[in-house]
Protein backbone atom coordinates (compact mmCIF):
# COMPACT_ATOMS: atom_id res chain seq x y z
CA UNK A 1 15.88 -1.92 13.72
CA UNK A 2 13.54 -2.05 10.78
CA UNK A 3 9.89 -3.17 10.47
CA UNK A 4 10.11 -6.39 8.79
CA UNK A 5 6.65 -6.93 7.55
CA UNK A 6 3.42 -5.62 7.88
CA UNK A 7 -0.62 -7.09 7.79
CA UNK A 8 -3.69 -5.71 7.32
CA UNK A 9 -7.25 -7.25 7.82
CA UNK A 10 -10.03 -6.77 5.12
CA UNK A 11 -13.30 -8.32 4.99
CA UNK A 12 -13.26 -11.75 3.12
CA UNK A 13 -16.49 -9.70 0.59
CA UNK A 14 -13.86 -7.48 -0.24
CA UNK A 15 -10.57 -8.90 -0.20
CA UNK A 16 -10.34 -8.53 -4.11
CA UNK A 17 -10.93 -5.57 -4.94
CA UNK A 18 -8.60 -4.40 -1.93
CA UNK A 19 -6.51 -7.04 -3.62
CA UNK A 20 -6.91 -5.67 -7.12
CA UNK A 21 -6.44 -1.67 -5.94
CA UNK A 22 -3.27 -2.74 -4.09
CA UNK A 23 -1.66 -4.53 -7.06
CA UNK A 24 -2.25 -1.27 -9.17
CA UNK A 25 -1.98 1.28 -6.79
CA UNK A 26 1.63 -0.17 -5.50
CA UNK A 27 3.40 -1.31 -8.60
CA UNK A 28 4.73 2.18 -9.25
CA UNK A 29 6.88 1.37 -6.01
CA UNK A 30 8.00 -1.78 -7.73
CA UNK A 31 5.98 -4.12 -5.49
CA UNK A 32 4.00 -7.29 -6.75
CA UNK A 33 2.68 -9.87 -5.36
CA UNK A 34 5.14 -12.33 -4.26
CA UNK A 35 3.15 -14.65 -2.44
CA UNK A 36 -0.20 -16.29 -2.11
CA UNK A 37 -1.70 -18.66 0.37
CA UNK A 38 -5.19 -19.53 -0.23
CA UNK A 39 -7.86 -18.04 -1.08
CA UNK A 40 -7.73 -14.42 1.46
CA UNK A 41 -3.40 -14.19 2.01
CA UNK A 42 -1.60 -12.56 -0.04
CA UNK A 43 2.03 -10.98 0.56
CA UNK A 44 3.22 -8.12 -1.69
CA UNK A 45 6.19 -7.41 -2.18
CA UNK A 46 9.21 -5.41 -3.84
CA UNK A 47 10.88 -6.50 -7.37
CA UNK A 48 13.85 -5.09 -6.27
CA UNK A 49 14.42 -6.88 -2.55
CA UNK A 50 15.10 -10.62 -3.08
CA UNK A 51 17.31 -11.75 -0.77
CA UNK A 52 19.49 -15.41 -0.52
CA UNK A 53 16.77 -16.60 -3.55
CA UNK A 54 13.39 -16.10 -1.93
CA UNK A 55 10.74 -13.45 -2.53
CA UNK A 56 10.11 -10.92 0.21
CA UNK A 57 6.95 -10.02 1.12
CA UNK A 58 6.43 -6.86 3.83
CA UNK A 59 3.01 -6.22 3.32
CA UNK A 60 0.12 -8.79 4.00
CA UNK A 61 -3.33 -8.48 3.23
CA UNK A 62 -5.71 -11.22 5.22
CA UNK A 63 -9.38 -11.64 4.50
CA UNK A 64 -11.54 -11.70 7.60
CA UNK A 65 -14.88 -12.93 7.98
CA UNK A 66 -16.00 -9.77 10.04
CA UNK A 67 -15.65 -6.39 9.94
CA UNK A 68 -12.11 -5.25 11.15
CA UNK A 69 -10.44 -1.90 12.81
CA UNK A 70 -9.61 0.36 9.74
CA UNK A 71 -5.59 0.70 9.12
CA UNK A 72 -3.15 3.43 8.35
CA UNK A 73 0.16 2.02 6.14
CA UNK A 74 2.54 4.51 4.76
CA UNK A 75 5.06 3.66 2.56
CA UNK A 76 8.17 5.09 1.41
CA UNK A 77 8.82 6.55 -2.39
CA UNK A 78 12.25 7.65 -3.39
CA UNK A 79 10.83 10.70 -4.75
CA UNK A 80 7.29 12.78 -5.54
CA UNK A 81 6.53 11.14 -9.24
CA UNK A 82 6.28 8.11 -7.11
CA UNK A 83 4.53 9.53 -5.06
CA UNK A 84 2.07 11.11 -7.75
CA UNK A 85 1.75 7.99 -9.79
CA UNK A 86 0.81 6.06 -6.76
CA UNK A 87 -2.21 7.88 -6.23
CA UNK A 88 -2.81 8.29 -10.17
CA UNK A 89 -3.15 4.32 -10.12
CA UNK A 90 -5.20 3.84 -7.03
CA UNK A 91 -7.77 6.06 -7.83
CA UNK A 92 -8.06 4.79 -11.21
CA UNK A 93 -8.28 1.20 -9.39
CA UNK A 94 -11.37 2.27 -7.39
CA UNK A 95 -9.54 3.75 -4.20
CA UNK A 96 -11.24 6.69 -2.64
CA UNK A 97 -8.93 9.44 -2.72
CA UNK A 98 -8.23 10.88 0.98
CA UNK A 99 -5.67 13.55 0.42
CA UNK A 100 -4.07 14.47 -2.76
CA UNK A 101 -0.21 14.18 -3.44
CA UNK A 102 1.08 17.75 -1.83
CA UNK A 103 3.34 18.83 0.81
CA UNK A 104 2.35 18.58 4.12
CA UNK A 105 4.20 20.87 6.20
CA UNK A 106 2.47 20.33 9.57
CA UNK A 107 4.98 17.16 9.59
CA UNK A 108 7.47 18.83 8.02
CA UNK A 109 8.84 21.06 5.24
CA UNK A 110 9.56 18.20 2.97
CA UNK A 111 6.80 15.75 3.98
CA UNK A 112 5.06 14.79 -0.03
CA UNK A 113 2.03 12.28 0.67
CA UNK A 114 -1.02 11.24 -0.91
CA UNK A 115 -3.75 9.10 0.39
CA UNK A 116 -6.31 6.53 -0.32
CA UNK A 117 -9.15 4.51 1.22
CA UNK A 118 -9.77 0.79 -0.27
CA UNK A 119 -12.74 -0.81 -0.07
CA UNK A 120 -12.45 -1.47 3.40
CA UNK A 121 -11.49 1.73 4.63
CA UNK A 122 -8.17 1.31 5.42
CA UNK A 123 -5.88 4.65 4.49
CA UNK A 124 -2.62 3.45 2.56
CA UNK A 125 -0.58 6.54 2.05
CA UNK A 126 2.65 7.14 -0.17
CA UNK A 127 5.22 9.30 1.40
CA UNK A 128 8.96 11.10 0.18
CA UNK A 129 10.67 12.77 2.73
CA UNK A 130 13.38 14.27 -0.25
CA UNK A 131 13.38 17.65 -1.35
C-alpha cells in the first residue's frame, strides 16, 4: 500500500502565497500544478507520473475560511541536491526556514531533510533516505 494523495488546509487570506511558495519550493522534485478547481483547490503534482493520459495530483492544498490545525508533509527526493535545492527555493519564495538541509541521525544515519513553514504554518519537509 501507498498513500495515494494528500491535503492540506490553509486559510483562504493566504492560500496564494502558500500557493506561490509551493509551486517554487516543489518544482525541484518535478511537481507542478496539475490541477485547479476554483478559486482555493489546487492539486500539485509530478511531471514525471502521468498515468493512462491524466495528470496526477498527490498533494492538495484547500483554502479555508478559518484558521486550521498546522500540518507536517514530507516528501521524498532521490538524493540530497534535491533535497538542498528544495529548501534553496522555498526560502527564496518566502517560506520560513525550520531546519536546514543536514543529516539527522536521531532517525537514522542516512536521514537528509530540510524544513519549511508557509504562511500558514504548516512544516513541508524534503527528505532522502540514500547515502
Amino acid at each position: 500500500m501507498a498513500i495515494d494523495h494528500t491535503s492540506i488546509s490553509v486559510p483562504e487570506d493566504k492560500f496564494k502565497e502558500c500557493v506561490a511558495l509551493y509551486v517554487k519550493a516543489l518544482e525541484p522534485l518535478g511537481y507542478e500544478i496539475a490541477y485547479q478547481f476554483g478559486e482555493y483547490t489546487v492539486g500539485f503534482g509530478s511531471k514525471l507520473d502521468a498515468r493512462e493520459g491524466y495528470k496526477v495530483a498527490d498533494f492538495w492544498a484547500k483554502g479555508a475560511k478559518e484558521e486550521t490545525t498546522k500540518a507536517h508533509i514530507a516528501f521524498r527526493a532521490s538524493d540530497r541536491a534535491a533535497v538542498d535545492a528544495f529548501h534553496a527555493a522555498a526560502v527564496s519564495a518566502g517560506g520560513q526556514d525550520n531546519g536546514a538541509p543536514g543529516v539527522r541521525a536521531h532517525y537514522h544515519a542516512n536521514y537528509y531533510a530540510a524544513f519549511v513553514l508557509d504562511a500558514a504554518g504548516n512544516n513541508i519537509e524534503v527528505v532522502c533516505h540514500n547515502p
